[in-house]
Protein backbone atom coordinates (compact mmCIF):
# COMPACT_ATOMS: atom_id res chain seq x y z
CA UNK A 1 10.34 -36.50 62.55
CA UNK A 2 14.14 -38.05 63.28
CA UNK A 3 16.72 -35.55 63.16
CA UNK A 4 19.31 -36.35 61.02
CA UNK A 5 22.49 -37.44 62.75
CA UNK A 6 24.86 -34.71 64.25
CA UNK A 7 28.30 -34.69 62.22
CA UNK A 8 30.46 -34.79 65.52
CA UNK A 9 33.99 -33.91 63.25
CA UNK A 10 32.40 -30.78 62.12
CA UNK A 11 30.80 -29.51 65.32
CA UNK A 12 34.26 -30.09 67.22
CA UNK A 13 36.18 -28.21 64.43
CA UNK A 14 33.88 -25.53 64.39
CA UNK A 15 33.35 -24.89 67.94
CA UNK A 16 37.23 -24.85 68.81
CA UNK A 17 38.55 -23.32 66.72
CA UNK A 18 35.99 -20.58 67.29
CA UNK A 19 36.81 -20.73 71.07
CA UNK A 20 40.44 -20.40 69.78
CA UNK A 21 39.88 -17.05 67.72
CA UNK A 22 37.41 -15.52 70.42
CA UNK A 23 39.63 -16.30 73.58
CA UNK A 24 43.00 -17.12 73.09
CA UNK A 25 43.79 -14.82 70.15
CA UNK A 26 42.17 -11.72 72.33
CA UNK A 27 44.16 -12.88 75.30
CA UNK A 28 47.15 -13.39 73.33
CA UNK A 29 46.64 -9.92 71.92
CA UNK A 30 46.58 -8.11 75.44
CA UNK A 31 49.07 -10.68 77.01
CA UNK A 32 52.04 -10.80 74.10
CA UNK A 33 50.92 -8.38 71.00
CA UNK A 34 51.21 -9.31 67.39
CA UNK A 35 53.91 -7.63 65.36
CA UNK A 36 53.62 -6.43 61.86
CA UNK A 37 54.88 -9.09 60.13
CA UNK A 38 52.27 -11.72 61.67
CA UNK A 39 49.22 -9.30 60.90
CA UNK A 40 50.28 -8.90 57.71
CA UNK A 41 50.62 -13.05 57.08
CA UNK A 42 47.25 -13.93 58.22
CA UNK A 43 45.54 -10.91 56.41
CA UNK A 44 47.97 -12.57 52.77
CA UNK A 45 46.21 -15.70 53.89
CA UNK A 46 43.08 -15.11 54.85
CA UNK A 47 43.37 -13.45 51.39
CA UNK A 48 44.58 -16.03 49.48
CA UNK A 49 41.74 -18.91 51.07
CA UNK A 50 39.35 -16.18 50.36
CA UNK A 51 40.70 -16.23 46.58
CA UNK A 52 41.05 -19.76 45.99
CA UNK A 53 37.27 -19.97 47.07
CA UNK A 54 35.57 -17.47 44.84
CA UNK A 55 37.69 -17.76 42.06
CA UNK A 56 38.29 -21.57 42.34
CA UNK A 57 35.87 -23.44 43.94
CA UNK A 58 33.03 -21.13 43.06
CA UNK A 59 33.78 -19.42 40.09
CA UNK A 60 35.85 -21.72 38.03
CA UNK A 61 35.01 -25.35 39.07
CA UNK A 62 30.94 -24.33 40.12
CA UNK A 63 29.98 -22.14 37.23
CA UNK A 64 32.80 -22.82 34.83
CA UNK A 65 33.03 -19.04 33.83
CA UNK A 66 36.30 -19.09 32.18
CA UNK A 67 38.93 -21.64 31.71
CA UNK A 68 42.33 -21.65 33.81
CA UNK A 69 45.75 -23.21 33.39
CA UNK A 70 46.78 -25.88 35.49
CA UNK A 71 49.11 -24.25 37.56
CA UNK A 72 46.47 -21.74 38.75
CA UNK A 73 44.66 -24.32 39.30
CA UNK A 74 46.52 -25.64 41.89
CA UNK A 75 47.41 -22.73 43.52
CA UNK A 76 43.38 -22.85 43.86
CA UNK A 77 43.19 -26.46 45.12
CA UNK A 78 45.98 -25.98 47.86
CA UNK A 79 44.48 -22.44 49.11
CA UNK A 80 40.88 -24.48 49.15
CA UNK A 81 42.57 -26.77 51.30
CA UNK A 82 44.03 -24.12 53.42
CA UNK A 83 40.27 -22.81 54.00
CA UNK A 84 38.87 -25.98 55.07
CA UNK A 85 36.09 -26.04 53.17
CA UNK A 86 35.83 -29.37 51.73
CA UNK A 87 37.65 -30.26 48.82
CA UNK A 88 36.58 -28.33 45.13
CA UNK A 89 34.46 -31.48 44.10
CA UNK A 90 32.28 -31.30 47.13
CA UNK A 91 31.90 -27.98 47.31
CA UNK A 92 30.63 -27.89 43.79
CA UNK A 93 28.03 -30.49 43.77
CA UNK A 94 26.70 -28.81 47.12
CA UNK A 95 26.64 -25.31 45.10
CA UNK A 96 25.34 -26.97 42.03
CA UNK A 97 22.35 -28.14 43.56
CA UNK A 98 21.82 -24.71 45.53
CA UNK A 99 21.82 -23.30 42.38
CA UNK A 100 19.58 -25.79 40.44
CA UNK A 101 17.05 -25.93 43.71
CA UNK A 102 17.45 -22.61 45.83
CA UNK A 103 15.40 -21.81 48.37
CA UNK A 104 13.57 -25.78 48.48
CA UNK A 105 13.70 -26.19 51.66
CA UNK A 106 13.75 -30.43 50.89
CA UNK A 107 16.05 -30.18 48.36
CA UNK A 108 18.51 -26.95 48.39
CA UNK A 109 21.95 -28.06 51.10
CA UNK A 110 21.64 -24.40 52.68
CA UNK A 111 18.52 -22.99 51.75
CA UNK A 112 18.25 -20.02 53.50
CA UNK A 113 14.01 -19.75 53.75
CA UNK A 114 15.34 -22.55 56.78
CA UNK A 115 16.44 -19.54 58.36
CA UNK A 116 20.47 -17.80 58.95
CA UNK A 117 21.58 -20.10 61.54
CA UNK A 118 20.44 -23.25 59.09
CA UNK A 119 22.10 -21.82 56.10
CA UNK A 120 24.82 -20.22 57.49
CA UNK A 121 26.55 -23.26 59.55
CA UNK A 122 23.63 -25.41 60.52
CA UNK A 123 23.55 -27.39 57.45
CA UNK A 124 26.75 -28.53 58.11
CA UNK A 125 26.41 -30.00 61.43
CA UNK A 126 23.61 -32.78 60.59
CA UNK A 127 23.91 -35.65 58.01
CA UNK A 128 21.02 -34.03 56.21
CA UNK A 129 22.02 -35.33 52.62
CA UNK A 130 24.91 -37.58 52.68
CA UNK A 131 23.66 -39.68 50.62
CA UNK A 132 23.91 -37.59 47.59
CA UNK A 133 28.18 -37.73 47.49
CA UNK A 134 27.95 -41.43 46.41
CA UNK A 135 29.21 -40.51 43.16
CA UNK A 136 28.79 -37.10 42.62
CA UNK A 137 26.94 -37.33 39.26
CA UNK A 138 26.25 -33.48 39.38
CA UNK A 139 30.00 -32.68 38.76
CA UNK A 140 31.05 -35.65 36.42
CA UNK A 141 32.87 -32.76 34.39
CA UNK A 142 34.77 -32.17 37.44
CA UNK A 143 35.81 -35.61 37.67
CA UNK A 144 38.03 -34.93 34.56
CA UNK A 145 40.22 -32.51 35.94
CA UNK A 146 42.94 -34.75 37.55
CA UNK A 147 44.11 -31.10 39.99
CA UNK A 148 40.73 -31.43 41.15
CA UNK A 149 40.52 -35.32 41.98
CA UNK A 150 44.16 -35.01 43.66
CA UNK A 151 43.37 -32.40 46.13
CA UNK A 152 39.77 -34.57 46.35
CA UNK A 153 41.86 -37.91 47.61
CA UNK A 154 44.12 -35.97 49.30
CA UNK A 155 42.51 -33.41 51.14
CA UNK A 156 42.86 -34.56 54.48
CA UNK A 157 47.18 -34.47 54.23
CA UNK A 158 46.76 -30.77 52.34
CA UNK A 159 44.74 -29.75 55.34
CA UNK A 160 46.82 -30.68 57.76
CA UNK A 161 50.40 -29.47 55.86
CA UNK A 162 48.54 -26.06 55.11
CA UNK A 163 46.35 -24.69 58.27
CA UNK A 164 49.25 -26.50 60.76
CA UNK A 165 51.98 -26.45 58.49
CA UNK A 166 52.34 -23.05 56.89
CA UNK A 167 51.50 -20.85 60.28
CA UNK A 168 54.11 -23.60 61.95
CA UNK A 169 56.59 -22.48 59.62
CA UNK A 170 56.08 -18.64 59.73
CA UNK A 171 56.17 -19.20 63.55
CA UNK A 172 59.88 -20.75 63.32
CA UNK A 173 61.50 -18.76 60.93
CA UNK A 174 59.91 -15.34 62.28
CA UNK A 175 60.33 -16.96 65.99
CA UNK A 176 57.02 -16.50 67.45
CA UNK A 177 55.28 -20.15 66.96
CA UNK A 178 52.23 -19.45 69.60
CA UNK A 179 51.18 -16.37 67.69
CA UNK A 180 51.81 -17.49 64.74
CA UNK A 181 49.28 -20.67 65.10
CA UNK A 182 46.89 -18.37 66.84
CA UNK A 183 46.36 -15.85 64.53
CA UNK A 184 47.08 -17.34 61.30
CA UNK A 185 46.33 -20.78 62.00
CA UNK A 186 42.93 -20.60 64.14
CA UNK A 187 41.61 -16.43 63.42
CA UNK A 188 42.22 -16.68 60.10
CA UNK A 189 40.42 -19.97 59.89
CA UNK A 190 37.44 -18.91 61.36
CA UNK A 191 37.40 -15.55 59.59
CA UNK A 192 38.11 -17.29 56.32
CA UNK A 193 34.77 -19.49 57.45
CA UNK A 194 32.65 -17.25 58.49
CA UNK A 195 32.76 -14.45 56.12
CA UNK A 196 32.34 -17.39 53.74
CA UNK A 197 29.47 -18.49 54.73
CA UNK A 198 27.46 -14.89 55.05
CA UNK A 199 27.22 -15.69 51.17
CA UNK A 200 25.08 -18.57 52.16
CA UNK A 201 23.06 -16.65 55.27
CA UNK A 202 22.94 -13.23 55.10
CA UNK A 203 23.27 -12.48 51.27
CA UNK A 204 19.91 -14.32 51.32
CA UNK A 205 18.41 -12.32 53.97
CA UNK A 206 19.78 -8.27 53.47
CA UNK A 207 20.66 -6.53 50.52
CA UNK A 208 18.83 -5.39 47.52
CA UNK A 209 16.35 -8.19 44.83
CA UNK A 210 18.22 -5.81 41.69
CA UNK A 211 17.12 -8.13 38.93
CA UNK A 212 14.99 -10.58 40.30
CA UNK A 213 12.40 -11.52 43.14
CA UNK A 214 12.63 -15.48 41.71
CA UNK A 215 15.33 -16.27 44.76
CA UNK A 216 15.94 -14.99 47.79
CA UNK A 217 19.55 -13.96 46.77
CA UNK A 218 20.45 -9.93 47.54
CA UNK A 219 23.27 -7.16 46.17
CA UNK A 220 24.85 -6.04 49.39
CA UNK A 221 28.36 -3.83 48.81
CA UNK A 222 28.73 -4.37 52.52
CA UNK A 223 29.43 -8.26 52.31
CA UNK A 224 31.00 -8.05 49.26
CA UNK A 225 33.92 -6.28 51.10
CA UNK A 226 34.58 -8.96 53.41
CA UNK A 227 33.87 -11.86 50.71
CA UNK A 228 36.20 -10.20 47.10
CA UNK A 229 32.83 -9.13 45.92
CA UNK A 230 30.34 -12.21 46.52
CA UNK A 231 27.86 -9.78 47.86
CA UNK A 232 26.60 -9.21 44.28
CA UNK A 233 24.75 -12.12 44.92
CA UNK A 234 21.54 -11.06 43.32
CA UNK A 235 23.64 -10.18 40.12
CA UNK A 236 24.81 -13.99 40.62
CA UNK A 237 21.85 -15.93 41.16
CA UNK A 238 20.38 -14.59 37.84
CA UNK A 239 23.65 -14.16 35.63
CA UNK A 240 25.58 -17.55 37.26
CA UNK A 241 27.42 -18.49 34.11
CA UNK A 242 29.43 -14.94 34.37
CA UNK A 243 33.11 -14.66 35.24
CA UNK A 244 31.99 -10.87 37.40
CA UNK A 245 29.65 -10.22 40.14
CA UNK A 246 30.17 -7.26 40.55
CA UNK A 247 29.38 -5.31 36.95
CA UNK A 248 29.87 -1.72 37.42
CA UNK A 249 33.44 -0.57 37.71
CA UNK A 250 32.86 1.10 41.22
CA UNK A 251 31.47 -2.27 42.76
CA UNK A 252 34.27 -3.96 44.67
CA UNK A 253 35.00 -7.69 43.29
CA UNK A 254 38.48 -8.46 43.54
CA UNK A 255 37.76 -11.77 42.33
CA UNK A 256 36.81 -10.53 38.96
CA UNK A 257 39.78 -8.39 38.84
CA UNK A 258 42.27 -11.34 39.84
CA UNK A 259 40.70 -13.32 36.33
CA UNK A 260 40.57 -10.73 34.57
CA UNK A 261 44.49 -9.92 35.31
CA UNK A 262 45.28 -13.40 35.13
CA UNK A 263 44.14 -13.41 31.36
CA UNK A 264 46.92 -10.55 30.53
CA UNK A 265 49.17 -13.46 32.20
CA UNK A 266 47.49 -16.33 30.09
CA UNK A 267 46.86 -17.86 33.06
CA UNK A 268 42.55 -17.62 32.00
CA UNK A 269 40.70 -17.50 29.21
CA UNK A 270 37.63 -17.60 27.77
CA UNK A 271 36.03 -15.51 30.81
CA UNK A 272 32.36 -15.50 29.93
CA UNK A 273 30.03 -12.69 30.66
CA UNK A 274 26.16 -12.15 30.28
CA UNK A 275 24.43 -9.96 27.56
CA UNK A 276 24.38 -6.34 28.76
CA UNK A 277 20.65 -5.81 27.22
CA UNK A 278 19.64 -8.98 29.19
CA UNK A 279 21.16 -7.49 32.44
CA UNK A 280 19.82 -3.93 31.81
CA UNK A 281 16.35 -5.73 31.22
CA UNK A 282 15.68 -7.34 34.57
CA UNK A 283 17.38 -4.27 36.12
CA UNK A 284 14.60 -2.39 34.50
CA UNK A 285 12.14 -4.52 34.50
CA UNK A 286 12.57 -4.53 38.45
CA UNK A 287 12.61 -1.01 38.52
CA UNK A 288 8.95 -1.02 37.15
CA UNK A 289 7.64 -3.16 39.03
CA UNK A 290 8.68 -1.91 42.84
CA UNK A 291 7.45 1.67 41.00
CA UNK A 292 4.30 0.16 40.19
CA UNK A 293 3.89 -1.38 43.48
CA UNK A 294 4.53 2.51 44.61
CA UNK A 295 1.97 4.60 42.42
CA UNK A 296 -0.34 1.83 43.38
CA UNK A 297 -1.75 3.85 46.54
CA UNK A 298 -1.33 7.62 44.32
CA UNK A 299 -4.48 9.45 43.72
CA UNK A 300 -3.66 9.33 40.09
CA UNK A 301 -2.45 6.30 39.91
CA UNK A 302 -4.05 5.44 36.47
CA UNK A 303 -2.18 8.28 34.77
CA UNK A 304 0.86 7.96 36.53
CA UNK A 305 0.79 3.84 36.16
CA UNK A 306 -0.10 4.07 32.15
CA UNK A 307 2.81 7.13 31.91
CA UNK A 308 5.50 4.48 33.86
CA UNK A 309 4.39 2.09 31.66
CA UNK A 310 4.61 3.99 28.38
CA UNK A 311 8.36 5.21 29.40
CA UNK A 312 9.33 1.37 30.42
CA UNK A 313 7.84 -0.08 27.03
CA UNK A 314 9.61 3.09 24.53
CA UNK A 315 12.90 2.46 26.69
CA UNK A 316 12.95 -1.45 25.53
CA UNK A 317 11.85 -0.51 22.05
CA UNK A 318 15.15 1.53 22.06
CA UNK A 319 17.26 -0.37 24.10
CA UNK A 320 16.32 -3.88 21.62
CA UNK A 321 17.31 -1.44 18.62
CA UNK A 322 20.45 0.02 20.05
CA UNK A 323 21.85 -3.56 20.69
CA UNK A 324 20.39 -4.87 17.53
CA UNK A 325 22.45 -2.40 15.61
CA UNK A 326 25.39 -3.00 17.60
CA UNK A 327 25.89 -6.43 16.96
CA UNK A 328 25.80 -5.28 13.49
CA UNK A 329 28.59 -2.71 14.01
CA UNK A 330 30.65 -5.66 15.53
CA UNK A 331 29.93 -8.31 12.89
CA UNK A 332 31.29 -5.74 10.39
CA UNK A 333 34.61 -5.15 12.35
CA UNK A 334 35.30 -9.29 12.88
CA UNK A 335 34.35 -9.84 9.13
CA UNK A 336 35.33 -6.84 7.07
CA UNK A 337 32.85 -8.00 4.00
CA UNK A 338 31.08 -4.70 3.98
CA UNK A 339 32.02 -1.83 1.81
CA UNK A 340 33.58 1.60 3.32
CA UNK A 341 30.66 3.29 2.57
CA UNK A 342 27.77 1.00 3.96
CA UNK A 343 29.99 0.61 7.02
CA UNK A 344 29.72 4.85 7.76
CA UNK A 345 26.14 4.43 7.26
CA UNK A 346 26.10 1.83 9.75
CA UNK A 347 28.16 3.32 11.98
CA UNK A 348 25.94 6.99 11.95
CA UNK A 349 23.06 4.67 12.31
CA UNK A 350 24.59 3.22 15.56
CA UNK A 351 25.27 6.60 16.96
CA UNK A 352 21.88 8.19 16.41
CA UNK A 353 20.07 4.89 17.76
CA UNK A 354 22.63 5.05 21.02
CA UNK A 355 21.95 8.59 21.46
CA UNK A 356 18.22 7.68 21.33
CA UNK A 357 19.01 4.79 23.81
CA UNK A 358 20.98 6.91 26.16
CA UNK A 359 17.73 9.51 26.12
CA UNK A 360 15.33 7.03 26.87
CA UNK A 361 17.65 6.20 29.81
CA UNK A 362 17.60 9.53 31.07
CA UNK A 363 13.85 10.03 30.82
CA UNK A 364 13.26 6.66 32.55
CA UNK A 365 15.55 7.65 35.59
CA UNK A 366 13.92 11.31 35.71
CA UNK A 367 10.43 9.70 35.88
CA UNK A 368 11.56 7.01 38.44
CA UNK A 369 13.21 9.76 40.66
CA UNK A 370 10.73 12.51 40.37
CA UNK A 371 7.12 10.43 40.43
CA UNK A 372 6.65 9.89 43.96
């Protein structure tokens, strides 16, 4: 079978400015020294491409998770520019059909079951579907939003004026130009790449299947560090219409916390998040099956197996009550139609059935941890 044709731009981009950030910016280092001041500009940068890539190109414009005004907006579309990534309407469509076809190997742009080096950068160096971006009919929505069709016909000027302009500028006014395009024009490039595209490669490939074994996605903490919390990519592959990936309040995701701060700022709204009793069921329903899959081999593995199952089945009776009764507490607080006295009832109700919940929890946990 005929390879597809080798993207010559790309492979030159990506292999200099590589050689850039590996050599020069090393030599540079032990030669001349950076200062302060240019560490600390191509860390704000590398931050802010970082940014305008989860919480713009992937979570706003992919998923459409919450709504944003138009000024943040285009700080979005400029940093996406700055990360030289494509522009926001490309990147979409690609991540819309990863989404709607992962892991087909004929069909998904990066699927990672073509192994890391495919989905990680090698996609990107063949023509291997150009000729879906005739007219982008996966991201006709997108084609609305006139922030996102400016930086699309302009991307190649905002490119240029951000990744030579911007570090040319710092270089000038702080007086250090050479340093200033190596490490925050080329290091920050390829850091803002790379660490970019372990979402694509190695979230795929290492980390934890927490609510699903459908896709090959994984939770790693690890890469969420170096990505503002796209390493919950598990959590993201099952739950891809929510605004968090990371949904525990110790799990780093900066990106979450910059749109959820940005709402105080009416800068967002309408951040949309999944059902906690869905989450907590394919948590759980995980749980029991990588247990099962472990009692399997125990001498009493009947028993043990029909015990497991008996605490997994009384902890959804409990947990479908508890949220049942909850929605009821909250209908009663938006609507204030029921009387003082049924709403104490209700809310004793909700407390007892919680407390149940919360004991069915426990018990679950106790017999996961203690059952070898």
């Amino acid at each position: 079978m005929k390879k597809p044709k080798i993207i010559w731009l790309n492979v030159a981009v990506f292999v200099i400015t590589f050689l850039f950030a590996a050599i020069a910016v090393p030599y540079r280092a032990l030669t001349h020294g950076f200062d302060a001041a240019e560490i600390l500009m191509a860390v704000a940068c590398f931050c802010y491409c970082g940014m305008s890539i989860t919480a713009g190109y992937h979570r706003l414009w992919s998923h459409k998770t919450y709504q944003a005004h138009w000024s943040l907006r285009l700080i979005y579309a400029i940093g996406g520019a700055f990360a030289l990534q494509n522009s926001a309407l490309h990147w979409s469509s690609d991540h819309r059909v990863h989404h709607k076809h992962v892991d087909k190997n004929d069909v998904d742009p990066y699927s990672a079951k073509r192994g890391f080096w495919f989905s990680h950068i090698g996609w990107m160096l063949r023509e291997y579907q150009s000729h879906r971006y005739n007219d982008y009919d996966n991201v006709r929505d997108l084609q609305k939003d006139a922030i996102v069709m400016w930086q699309h016909k302009y991307y190649l000027p905002l490119v240029l004026l951000t990744n030579i302009g911007i570090p040319l500028l710092f270089g000038l006014w702080h007086g250090d130009v050479i340093s200033s395009l190596l490490l925050i024009g080329f290091f920050r490039l390829v850091l803002s790449h790379h660490t970019t595209f372990f979402i694509n490669s190695l979230a795929h490939i290492w980390g934890k299947q927490t609510y699903s074994e459908k896709n090959t996605a994984r939770d790693n903490g690890l890469i969420a560090l170096f990505t503002f919390g796209e390493g919950y990519h598990n959590f993201h592959h099952n739950f891809e219409n929510d605004y968090r990936n990371g949904i525990r309040w110790w799990q780093f995701d900066p990106t979450k916390w910059l749109i959820k701060g940005c709402e105080y700022l009416n800068l967002t709204k309408k951040l949309r998040v999944s059902p906690e009793d869905k989450i907590i069921k394919a948590r759980v329903s995980m749980e029991l099956k990588r247990k099962q899959l472990k009692l399997a081999a125990h001498p009493n593995a009947d028993q043990l197996l029909e015990r497991l199952q008996q605490e997994y089945d009384h902890l959804i009776v409990k947990l479908n009550a508890f949220y049942e009764v909850k929605k009821q507490v909250l209908l009663s607080k938006r609507e204030q139609i029921i009387a003082d006295v049924e709403k104490s009832e209700l809310l004793l109700r909700y407390k007892e059935i919680k407390f149940n919940f919360q004991q069915q929890q426990r018990s679950w946990q106790f017999f996961l941890e203690k059952v070898a």
